[in-house]
PDB file of N, CA and C in Angstrom:
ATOM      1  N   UNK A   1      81.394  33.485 118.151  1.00  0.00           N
ATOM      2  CA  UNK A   1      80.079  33.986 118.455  1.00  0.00           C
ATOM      3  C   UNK A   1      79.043  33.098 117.770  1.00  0.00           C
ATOM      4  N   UNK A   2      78.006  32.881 118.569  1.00  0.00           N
ATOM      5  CA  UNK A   2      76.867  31.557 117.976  1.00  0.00           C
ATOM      6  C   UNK A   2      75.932  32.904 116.735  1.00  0.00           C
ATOM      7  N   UNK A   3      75.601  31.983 115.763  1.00  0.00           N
ATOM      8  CA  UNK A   3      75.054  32.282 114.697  1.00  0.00           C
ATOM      9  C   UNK A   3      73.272  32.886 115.252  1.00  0.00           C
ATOM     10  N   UNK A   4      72.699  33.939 114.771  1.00  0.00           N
ATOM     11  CA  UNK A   4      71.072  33.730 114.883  1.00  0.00           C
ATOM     12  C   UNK A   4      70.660  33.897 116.486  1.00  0.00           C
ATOM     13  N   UNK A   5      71.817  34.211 117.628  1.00  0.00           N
ATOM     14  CA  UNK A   5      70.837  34.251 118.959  1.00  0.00           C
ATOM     15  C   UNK A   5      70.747  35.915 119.120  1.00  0.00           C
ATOM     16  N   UNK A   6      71.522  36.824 118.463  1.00  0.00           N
ATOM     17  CA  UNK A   6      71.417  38.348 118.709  1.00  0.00           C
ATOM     18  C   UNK A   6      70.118  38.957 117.862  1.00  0.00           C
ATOM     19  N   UNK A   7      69.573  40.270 118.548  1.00  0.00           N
ATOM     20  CA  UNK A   7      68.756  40.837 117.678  1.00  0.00           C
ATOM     21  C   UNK A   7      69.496  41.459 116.588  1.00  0.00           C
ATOM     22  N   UNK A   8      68.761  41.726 115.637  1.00  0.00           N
ATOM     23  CA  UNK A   8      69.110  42.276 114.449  1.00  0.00           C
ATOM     24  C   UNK A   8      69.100  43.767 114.515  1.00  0.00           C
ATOM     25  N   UNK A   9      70.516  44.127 114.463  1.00  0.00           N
ATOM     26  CA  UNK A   9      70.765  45.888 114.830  1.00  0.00           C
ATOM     27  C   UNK A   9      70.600  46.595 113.265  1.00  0.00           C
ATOM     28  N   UNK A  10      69.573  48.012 113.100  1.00  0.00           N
ATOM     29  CA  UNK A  10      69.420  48.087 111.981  1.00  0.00           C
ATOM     30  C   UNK A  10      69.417  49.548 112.609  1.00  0.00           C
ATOM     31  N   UNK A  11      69.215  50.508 111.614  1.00  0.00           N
ATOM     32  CA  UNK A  11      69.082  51.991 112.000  1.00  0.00           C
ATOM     33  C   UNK A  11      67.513  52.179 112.345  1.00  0.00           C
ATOM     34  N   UNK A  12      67.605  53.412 112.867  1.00  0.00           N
ATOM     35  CA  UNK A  12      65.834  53.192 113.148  1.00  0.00           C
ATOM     36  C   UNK A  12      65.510  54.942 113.656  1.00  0.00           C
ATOM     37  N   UNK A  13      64.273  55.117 113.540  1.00  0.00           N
ATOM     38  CA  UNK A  13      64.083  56.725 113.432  1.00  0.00           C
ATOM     39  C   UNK A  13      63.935  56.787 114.812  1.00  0.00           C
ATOM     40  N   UNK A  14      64.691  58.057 115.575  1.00  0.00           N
ATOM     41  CA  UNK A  14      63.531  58.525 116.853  1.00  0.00           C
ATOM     42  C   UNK A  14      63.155  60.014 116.851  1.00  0.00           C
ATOM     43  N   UNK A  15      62.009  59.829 117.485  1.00  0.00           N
ATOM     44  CA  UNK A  15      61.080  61.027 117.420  1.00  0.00           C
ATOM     45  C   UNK A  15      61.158  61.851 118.774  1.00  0.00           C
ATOM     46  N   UNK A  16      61.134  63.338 119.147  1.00  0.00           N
ATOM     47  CA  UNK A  16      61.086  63.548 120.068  1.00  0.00           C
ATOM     48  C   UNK A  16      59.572  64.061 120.334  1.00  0.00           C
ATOM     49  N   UNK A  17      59.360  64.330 121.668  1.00  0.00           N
ATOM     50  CA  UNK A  17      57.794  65.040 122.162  1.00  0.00           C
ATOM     51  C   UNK A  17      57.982  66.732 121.460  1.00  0.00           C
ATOM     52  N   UNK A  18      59.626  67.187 120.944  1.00  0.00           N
ATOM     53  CA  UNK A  18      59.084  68.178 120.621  1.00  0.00           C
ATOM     54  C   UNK A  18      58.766  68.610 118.745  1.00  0.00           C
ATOM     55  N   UNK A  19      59.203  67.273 118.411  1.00  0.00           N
ATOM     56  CA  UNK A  19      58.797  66.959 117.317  1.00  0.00           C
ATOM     57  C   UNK A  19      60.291  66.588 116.133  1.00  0.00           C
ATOM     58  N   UNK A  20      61.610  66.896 116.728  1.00  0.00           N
ATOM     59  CA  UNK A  20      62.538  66.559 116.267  1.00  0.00           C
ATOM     60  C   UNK A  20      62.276  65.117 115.886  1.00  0.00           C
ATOM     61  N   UNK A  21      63.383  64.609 114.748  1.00  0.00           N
ATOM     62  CA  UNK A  21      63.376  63.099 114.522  1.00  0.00           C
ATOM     63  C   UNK A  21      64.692  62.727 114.005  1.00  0.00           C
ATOM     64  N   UNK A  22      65.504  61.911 114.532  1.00  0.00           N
ATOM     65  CA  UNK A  22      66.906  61.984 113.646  1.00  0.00           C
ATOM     66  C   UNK A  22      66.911  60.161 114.026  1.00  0.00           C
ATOM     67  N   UNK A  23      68.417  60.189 113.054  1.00  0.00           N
ATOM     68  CA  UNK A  23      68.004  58.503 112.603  1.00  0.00           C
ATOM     69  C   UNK A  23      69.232  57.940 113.473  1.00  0.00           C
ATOM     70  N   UNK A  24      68.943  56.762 114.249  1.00  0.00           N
ATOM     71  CA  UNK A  24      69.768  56.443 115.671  1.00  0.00           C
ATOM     72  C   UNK A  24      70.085  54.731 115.000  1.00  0.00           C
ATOM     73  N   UNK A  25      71.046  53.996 115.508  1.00  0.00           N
ATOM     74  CA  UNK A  25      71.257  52.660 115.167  1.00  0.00           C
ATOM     75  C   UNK A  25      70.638  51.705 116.542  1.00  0.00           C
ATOM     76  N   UNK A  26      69.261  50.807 116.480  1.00  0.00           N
ATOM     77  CA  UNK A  26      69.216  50.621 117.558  1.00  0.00           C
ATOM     78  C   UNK A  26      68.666  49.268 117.060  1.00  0.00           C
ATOM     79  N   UNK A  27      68.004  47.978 118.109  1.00  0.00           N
ATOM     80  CA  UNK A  27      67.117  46.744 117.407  1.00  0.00           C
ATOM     81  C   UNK A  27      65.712  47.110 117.497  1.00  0.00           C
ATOM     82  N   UNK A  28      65.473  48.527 118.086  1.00  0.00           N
ATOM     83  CA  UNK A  28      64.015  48.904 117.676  1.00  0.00           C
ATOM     84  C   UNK A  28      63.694  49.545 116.421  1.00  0.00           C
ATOM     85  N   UNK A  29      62.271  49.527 115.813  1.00  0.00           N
ATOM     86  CA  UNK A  29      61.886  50.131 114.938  1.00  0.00           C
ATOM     87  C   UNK A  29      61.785  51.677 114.815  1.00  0.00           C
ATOM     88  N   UNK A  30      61.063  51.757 115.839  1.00  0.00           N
ATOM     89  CA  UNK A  30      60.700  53.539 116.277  1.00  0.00           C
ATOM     90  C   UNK A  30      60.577  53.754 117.299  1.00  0.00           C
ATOM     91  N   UNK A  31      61.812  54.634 118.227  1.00  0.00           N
ATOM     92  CA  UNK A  31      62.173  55.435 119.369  1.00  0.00           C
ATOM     93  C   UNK A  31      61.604  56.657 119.527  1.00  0.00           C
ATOM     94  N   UNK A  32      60.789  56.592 120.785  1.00  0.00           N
ATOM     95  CA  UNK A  32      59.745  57.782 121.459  1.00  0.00           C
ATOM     96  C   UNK A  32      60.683  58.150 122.613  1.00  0.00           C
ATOM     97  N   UNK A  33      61.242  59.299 122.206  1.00  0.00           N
ATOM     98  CA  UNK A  33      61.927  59.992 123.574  1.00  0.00           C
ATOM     99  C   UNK A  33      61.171  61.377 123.712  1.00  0.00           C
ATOM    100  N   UNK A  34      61.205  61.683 125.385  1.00  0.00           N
ATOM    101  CA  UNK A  34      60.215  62.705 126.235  1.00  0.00           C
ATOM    102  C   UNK A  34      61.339  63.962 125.714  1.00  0.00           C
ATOM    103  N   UNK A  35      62.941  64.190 125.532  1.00  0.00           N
ATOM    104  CA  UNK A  35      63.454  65.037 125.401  1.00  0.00           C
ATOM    105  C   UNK A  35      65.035  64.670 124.662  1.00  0.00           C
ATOM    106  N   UNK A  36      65.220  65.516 124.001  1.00  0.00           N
ATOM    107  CA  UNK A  36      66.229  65.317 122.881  1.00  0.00           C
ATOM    108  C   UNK A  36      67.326  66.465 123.659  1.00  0.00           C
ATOM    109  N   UNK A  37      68.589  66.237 122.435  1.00  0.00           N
ATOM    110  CA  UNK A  37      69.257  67.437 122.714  1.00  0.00           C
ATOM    111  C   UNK A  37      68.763  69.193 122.479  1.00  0.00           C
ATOM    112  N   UNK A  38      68.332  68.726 121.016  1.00  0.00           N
ATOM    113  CA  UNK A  38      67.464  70.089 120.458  1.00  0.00           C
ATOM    114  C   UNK A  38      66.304  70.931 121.615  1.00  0.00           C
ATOM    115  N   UNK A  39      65.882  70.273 123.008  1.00  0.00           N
ATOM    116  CA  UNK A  39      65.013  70.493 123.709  1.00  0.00           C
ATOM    117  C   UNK A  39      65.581  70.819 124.855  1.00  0.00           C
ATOM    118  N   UNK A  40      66.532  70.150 124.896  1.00  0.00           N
ATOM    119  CA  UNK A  40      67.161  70.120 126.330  1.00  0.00           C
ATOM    120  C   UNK A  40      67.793  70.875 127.364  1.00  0.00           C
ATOM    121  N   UNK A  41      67.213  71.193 128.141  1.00  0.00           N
ATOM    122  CA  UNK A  41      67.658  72.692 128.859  1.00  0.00           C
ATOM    123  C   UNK A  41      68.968  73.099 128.687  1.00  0.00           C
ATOM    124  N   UNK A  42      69.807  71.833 128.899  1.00  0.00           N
ATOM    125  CA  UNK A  42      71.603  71.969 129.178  1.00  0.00           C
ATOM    126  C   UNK A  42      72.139  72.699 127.902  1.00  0.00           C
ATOM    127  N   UNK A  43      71.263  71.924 126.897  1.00  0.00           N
ATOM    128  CA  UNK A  43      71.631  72.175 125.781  1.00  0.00           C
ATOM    129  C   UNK A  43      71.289  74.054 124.733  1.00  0.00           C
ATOM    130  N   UNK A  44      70.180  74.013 125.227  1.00  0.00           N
ATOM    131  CA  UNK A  44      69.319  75.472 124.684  1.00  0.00           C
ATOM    132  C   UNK A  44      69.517  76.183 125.703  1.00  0.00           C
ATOM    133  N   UNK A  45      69.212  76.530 126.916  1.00  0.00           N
ATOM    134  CA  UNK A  45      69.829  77.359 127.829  1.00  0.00           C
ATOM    135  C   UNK A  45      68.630  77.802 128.417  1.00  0.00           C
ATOM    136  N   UNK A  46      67.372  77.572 127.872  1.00  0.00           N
ATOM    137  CA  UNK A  46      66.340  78.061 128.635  1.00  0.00           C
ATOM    138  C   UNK A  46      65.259  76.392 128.976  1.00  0.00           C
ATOM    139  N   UNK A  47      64.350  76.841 130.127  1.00  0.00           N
ATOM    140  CA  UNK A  47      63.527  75.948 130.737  1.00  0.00           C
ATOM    141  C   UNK A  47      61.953  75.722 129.868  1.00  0.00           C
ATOM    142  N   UNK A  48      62.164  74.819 129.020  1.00  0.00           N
ATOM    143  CA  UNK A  48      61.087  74.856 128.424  1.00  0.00           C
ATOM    144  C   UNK A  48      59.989  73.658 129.026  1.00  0.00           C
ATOM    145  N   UNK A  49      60.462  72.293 128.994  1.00  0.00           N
ATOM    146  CA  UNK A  49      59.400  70.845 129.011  1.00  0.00           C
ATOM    147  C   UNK A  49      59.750  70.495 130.184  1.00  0.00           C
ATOM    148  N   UNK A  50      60.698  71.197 131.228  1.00  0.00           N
ATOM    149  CA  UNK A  50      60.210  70.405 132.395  1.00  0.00           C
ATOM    150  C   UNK A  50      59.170  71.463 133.506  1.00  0.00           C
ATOM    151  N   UNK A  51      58.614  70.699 134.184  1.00  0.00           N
ATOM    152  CA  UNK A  51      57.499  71.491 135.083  1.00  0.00           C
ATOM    153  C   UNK A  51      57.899  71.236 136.639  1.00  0.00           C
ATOM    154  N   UNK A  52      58.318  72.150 137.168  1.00  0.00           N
ATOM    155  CA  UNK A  52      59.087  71.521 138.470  1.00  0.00           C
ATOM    156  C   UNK A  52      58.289  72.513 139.361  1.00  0.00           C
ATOM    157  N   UNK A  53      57.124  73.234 138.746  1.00  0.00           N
ATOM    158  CA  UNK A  53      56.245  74.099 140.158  1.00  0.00           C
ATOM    159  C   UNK A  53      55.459  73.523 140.469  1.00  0.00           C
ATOM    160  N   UNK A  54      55.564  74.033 142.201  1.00  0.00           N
ATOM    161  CA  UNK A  54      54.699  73.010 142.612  1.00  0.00           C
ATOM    162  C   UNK A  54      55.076  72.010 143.100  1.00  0.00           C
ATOM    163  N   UNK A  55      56.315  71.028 142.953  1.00  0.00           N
ATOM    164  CA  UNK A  55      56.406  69.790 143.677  1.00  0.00           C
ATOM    165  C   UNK A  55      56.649  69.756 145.165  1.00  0.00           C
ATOM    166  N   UNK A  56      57.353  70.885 145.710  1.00  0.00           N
ATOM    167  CA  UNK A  56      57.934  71.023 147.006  1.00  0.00           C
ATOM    168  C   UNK A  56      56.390  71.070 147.756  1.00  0.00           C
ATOM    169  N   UNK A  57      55.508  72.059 147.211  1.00  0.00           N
ATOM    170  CA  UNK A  57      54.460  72.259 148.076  1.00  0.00           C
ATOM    171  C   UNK A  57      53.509  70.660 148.016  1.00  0.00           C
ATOM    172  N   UNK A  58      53.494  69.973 146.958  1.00  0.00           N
ATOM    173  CA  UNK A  58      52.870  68.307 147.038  1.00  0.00           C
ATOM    174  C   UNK A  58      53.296  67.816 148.066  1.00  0.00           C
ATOM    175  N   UNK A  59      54.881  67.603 148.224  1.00  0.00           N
ATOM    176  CA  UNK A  59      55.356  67.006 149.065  1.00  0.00           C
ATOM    177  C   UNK A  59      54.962  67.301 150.347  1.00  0.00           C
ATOM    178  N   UNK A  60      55.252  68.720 150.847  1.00  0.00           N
ATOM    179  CA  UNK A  60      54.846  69.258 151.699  1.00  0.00           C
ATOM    180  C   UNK A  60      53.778  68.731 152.570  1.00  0.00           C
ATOM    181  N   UNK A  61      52.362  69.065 151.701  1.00  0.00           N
ATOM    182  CA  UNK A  61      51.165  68.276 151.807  1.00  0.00           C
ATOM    183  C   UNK A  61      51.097  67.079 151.783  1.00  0.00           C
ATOM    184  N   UNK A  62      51.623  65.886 151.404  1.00  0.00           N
ATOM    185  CA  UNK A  62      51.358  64.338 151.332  1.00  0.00           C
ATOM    186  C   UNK A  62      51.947  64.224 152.560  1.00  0.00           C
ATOM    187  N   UNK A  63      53.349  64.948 153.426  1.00  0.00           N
ATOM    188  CA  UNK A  63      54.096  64.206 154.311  1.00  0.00           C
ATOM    189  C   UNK A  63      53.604  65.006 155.420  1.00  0.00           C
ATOM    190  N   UNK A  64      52.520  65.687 155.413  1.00  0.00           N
ATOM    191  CA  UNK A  64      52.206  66.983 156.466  1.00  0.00           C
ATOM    192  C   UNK A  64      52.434  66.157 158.178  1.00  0.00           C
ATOM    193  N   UNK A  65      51.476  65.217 157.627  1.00  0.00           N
ATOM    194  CA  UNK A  65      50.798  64.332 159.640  1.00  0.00           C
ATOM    195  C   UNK A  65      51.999  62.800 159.060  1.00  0.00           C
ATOM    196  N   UNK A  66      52.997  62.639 158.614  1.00  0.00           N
ATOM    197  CA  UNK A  66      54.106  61.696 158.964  1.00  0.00           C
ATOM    198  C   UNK A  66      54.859  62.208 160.225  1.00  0.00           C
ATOM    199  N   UNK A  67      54.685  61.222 161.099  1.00  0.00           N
ATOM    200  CA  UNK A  67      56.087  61.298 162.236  1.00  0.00           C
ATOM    201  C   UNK A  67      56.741  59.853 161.955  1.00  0.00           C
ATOM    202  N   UNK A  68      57.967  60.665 161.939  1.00  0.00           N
ATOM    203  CA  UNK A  68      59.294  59.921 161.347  1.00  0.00           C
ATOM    204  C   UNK A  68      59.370  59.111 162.881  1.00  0.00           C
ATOM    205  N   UNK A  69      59.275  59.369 164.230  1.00  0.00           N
ATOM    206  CA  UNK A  69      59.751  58.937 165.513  1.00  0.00           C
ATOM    207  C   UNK A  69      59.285  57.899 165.230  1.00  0.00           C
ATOM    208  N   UNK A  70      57.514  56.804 164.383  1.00  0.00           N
ATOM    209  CA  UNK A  70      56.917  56.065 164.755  1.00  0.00           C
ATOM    210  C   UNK A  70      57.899  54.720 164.435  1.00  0.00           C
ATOM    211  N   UNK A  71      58.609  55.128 163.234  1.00  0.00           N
ATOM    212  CA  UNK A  71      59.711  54.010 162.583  1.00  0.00           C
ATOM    213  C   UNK A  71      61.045  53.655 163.216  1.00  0.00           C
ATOM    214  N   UNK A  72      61.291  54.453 164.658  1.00  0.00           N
ATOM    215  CA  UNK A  72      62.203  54.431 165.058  1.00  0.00           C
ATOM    216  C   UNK A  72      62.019  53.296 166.377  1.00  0.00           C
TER     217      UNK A  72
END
């Protein structure tokens, strides 16, 4: 293996959005993650940080006047 071309792997803190922080081995300094285990639906069992109302009806509305026939 050549000397000096890898980053330098060191431990490094990450933080979550819900305020958890535990210490991860990575070549970054400080890791910003949107959701951890401590947060995580699969994990806790209830729906806390994701927001999923509402998207069907966006869609709905953005694709209202698309006809799919024109691409055919």
């Amino acid at each position: 293996m050549k000397k000096d071309i890898h980053p330098k792997y060191t431990q490094s803190t990450a933080s979550c959005a819900c305020g958890a922080k535990f210490e991860v081995g990575s070549t970054k300094e400080n890791i910003k993650v949107e959701i951890c285990s401590k947060c995580h639906p699969f994990f806790t069992g209830k729906q806390k940080l994701v927001d999923s109302a509402g998207r069907i009806d966006r869609f709905k509305k953005k694709y209202a006047g698309f006809d799919v026939t024109k691409l055919i």
